[in-house]
N, C-alpha and C. Protein backbone atom coordinates (compact mmCIF):
# COMPACT_ATOMS: atom_id res chain seq x y z
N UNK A 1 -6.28 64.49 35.61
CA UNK A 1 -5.08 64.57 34.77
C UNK A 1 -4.23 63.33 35.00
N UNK A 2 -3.87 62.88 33.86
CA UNK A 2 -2.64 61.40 34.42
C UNK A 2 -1.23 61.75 34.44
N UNK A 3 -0.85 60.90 35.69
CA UNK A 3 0.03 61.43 36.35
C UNK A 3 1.26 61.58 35.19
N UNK A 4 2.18 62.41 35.48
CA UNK A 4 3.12 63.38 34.72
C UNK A 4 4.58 62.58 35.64
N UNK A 5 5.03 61.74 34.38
CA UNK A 5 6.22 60.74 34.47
C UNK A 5 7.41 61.49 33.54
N UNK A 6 8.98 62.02 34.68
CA UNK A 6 9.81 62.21 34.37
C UNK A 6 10.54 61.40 34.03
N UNK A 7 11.46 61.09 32.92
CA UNK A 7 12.60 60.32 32.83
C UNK A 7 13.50 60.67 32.60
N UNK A 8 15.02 59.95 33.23
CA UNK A 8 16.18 60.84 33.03
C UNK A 8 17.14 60.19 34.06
N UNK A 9 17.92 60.79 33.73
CA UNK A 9 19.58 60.76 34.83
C UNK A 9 19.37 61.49 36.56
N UNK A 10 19.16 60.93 37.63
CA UNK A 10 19.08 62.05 38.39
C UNK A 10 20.20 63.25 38.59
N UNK A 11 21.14 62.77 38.25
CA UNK A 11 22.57 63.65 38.62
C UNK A 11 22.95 64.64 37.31
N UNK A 12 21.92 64.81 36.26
CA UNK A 12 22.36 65.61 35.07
C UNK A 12 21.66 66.60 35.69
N UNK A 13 22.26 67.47 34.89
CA UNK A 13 22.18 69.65 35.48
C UNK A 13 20.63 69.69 34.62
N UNK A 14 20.68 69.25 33.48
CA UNK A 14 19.33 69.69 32.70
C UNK A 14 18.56 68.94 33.48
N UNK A 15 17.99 67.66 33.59
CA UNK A 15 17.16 67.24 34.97
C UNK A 15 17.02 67.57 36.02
N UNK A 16 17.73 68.54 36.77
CA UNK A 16 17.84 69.24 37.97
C UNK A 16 17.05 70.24 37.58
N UNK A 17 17.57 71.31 36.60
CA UNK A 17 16.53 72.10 36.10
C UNK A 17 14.90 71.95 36.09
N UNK A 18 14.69 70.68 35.06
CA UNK A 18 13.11 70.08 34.34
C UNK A 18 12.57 70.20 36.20
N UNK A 19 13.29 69.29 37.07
CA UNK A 19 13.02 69.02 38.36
C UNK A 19 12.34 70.54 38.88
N UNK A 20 13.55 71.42 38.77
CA UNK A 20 13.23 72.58 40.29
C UNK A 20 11.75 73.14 38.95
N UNK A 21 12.15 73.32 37.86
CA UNK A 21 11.08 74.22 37.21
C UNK A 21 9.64 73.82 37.79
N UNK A 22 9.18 72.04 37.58
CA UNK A 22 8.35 71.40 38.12
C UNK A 22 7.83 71.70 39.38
N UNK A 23 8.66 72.13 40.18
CA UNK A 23 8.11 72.06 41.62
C UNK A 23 7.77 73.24 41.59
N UNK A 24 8.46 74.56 41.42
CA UNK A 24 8.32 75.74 41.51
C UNK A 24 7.18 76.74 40.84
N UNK A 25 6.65 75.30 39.85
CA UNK A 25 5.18 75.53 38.90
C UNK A 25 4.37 74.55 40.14
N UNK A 26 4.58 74.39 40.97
CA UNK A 26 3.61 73.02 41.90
C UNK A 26 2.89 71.96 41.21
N UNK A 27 3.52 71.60 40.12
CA UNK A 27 3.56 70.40 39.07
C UNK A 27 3.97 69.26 39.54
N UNK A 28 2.86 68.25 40.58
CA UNK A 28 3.30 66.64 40.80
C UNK A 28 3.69 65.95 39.63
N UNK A 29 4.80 64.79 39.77
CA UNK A 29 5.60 64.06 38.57
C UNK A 29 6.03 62.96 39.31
N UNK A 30 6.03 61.60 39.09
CA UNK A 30 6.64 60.72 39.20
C UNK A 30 8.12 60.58 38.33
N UNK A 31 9.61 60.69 39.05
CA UNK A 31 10.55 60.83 38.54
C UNK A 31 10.62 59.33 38.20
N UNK A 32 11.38 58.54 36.86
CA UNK A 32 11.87 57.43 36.78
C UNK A 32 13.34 57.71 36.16
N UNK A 33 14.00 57.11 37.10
CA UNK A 33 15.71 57.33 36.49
C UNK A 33 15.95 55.80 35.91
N UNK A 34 16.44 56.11 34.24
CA UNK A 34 16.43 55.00 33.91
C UNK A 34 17.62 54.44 33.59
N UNK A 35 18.71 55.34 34.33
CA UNK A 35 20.04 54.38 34.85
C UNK A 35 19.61 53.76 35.02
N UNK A 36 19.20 53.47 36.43
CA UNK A 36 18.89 52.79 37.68
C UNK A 36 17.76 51.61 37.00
N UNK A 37 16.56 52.35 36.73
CA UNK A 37 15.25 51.43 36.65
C UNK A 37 15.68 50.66 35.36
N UNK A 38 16.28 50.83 34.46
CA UNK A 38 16.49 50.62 33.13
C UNK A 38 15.20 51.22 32.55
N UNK A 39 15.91 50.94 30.84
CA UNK A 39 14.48 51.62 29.71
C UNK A 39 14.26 50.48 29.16
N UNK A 40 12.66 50.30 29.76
CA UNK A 40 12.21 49.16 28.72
C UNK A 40 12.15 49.37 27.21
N UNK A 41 12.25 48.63 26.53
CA UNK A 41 11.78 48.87 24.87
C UNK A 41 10.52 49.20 24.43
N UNK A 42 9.71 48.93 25.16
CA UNK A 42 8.31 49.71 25.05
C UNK A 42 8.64 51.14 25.19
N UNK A 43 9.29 51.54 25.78
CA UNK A 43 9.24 52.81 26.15
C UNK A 43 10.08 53.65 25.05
N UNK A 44 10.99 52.98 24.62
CA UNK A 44 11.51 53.74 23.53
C UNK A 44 10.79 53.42 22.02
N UNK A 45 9.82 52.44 21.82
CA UNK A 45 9.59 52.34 20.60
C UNK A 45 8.54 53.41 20.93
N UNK A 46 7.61 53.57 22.09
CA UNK A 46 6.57 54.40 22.09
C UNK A 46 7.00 56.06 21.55
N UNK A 47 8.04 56.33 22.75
CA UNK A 47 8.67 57.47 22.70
C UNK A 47 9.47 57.93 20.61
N UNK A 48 9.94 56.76 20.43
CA UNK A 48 10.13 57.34 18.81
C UNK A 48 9.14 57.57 18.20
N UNK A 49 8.06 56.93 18.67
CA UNK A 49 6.76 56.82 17.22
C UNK A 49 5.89 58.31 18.00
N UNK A 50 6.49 58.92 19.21
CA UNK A 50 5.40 60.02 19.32
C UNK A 50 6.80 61.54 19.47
N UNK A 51 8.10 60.71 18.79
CA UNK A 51 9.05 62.22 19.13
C UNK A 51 9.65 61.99 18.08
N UNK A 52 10.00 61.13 17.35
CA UNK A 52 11.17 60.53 16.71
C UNK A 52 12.36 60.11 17.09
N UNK A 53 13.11 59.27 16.82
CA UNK A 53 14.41 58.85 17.20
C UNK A 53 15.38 59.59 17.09
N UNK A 54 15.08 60.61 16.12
CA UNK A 54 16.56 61.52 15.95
C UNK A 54 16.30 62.61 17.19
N UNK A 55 15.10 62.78 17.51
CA UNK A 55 15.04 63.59 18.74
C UNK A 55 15.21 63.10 20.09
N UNK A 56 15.38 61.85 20.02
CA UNK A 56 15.34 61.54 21.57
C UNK A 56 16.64 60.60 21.60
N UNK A 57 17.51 60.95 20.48
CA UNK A 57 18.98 60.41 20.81
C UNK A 57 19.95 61.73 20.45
N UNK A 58 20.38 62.07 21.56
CA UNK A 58 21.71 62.59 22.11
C UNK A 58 22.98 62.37 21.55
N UNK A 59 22.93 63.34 19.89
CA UNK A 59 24.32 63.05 19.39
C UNK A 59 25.60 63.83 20.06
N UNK A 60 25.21 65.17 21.34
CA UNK A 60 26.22 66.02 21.68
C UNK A 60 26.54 65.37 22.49
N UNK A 61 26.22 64.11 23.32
CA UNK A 61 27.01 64.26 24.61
C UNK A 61 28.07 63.34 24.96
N UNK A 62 28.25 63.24 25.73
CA UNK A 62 29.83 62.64 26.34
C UNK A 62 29.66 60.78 25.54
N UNK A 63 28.20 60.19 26.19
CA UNK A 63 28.31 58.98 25.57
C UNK A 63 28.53 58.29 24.08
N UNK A 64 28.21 59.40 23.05
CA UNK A 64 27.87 59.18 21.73
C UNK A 64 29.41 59.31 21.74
N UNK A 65 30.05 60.42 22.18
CA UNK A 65 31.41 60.26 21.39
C UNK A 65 32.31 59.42 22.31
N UNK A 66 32.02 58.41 23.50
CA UNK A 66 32.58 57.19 23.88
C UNK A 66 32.22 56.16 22.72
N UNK A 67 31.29 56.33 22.15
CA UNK A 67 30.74 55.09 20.87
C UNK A 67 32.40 54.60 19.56
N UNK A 68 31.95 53.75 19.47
CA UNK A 68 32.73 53.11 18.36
C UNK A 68 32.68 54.09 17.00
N UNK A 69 33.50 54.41 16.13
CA UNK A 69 32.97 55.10 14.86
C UNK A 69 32.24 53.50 14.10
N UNK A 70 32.22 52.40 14.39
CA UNK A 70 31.05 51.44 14.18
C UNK A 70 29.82 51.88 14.64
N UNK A 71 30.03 51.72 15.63
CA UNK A 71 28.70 52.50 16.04
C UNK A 71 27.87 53.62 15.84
N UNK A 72 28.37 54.49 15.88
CA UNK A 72 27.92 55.89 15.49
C UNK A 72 27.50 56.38 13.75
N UNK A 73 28.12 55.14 12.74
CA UNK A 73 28.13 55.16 11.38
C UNK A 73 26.48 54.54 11.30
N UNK A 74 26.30 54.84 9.85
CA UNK A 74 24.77 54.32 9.61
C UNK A 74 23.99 54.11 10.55
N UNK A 75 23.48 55.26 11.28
CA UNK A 75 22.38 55.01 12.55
C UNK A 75 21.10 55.40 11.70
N UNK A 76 20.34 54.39 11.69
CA UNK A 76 18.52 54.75 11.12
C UNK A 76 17.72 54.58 12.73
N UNK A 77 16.53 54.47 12.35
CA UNK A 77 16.07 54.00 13.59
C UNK A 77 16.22 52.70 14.39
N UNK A 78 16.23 51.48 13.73
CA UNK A 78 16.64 50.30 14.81
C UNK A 78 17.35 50.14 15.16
N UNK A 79 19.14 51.21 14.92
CA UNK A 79 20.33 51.21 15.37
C UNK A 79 20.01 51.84 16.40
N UNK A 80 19.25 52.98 16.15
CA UNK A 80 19.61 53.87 16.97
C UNK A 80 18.52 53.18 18.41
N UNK A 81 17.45 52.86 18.12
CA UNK A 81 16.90 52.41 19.42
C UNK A 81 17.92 51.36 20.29
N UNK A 82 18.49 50.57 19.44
CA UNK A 82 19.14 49.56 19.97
C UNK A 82 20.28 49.93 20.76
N UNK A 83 20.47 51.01 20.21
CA UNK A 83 22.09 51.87 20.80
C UNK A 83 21.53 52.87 22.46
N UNK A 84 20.24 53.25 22.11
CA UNK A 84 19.80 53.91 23.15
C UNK A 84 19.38 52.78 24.60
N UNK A 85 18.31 51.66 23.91
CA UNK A 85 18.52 50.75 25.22
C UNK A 85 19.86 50.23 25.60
N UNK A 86 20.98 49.84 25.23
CA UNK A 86 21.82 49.57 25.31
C UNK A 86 22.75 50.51 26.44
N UNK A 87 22.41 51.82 25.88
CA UNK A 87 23.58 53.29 26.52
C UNK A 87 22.24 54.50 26.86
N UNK A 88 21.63 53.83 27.90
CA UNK A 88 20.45 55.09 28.27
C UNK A 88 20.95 56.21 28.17
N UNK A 89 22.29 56.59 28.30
CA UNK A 89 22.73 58.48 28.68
C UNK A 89 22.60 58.28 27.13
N UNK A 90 22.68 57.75 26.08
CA UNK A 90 22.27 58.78 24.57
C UNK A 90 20.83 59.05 24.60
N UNK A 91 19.87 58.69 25.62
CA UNK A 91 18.40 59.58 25.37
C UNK A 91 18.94 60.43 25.54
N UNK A 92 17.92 61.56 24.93
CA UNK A 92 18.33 63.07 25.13
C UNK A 92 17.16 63.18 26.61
N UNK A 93 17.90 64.37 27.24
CA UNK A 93 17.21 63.94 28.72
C UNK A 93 16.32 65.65 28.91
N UNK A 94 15.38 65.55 29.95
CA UNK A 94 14.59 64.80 30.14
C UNK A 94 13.54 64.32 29.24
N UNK A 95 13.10 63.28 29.55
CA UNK A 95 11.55 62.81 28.78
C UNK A 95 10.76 63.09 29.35
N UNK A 96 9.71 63.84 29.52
CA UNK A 96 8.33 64.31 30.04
C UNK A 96 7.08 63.88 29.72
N UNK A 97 6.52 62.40 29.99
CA UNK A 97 5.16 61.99 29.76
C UNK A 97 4.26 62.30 30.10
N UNK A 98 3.25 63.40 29.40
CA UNK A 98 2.14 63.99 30.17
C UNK A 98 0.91 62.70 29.97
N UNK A 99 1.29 62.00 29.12
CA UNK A 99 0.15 60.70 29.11
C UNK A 99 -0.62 61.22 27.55
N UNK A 100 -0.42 62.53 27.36
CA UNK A 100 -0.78 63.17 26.01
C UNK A 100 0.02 63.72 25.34
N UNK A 101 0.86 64.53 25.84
CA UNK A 101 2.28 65.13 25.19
C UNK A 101 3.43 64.65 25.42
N UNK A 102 4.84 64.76 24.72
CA UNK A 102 5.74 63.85 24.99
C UNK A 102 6.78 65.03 25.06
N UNK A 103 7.43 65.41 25.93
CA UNK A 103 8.62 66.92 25.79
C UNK A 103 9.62 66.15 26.10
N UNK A 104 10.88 66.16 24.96
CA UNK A 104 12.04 65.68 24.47
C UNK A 104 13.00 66.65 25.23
N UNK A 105 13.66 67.13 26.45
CA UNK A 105 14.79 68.23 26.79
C UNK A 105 14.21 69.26 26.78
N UNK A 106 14.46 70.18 27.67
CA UNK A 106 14.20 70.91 28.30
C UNK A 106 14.16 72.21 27.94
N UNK A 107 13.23 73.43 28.15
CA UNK A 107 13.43 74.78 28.20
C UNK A 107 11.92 75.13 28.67
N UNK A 108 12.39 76.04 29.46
CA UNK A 108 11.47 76.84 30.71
C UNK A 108 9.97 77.04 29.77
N UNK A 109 10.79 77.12 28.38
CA UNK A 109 9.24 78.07 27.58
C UNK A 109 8.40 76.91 27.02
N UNK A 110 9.31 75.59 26.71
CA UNK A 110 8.31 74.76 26.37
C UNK A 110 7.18 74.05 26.89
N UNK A 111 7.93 74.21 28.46
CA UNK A 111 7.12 73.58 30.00
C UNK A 111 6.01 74.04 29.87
N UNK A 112 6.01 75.36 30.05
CA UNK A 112 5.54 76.84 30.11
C UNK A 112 4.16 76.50 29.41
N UNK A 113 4.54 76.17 28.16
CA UNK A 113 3.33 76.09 27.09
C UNK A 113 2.65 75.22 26.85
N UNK A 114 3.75 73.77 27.00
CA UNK A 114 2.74 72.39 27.20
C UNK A 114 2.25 72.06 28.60
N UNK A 115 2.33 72.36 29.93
CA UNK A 115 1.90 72.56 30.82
C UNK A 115 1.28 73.37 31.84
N UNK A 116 0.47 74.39 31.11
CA UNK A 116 -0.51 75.25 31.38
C UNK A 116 -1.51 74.69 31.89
């Protein structure tokens, strides 16, 4: 199986979650926090073309509504990638690379089903 790459914030509650669920299924994962590591652009053009962009940008949270109403107006996809490398907390968190499946945020049942 290839190895199973988390991405995300370490200090967000929903990543804490994706985290304990992981272990508590005895599911090995390489965590990448991409505060810290940054997000390459490979990684987000990959991630849109296998989730979409409207799914893996975070219009509820705290960062989107720090945004400019410039910013936040006419978002298609190259805004929006550009806005996401730019402000990693608008990925929607976590990203779950099974190397075959791509899980956009979190819930116990989706784990559940794509990681059987």
């Amino acid at each position: 199986m290839a190895t199973i790459r988390l991405f995300g914030i370490k200090n967000c509650d929903t990543m804490k979650k994706a985290m304990t669920w992981l272990a508590d299924h005895g599911i090995a994962y390489e965590f990448i926090d991409y505060k810290k590591a940054g997000v390459a652009a490979s990684h987000l053009s990959d991630w849109a073309a296998r989730a979409g962009w409207e799914t893996l940008l975070n219009r509820r949270g705290l960062m989107w509504k720090k945004l400019s109403d410039a910013e936040r107006a006419d978002v298609d996809a190259a805004k929006a990638l550009t806005l996401m490398a730019q402000y990693p907390a608008l990925i929607k968190r976590p990203v779950l690379d099974t190397g075959r499946e791509l899980l956009v945020g979190f819930t116990p049942e989706s784990y559940a089903e794509k990681l059987k």
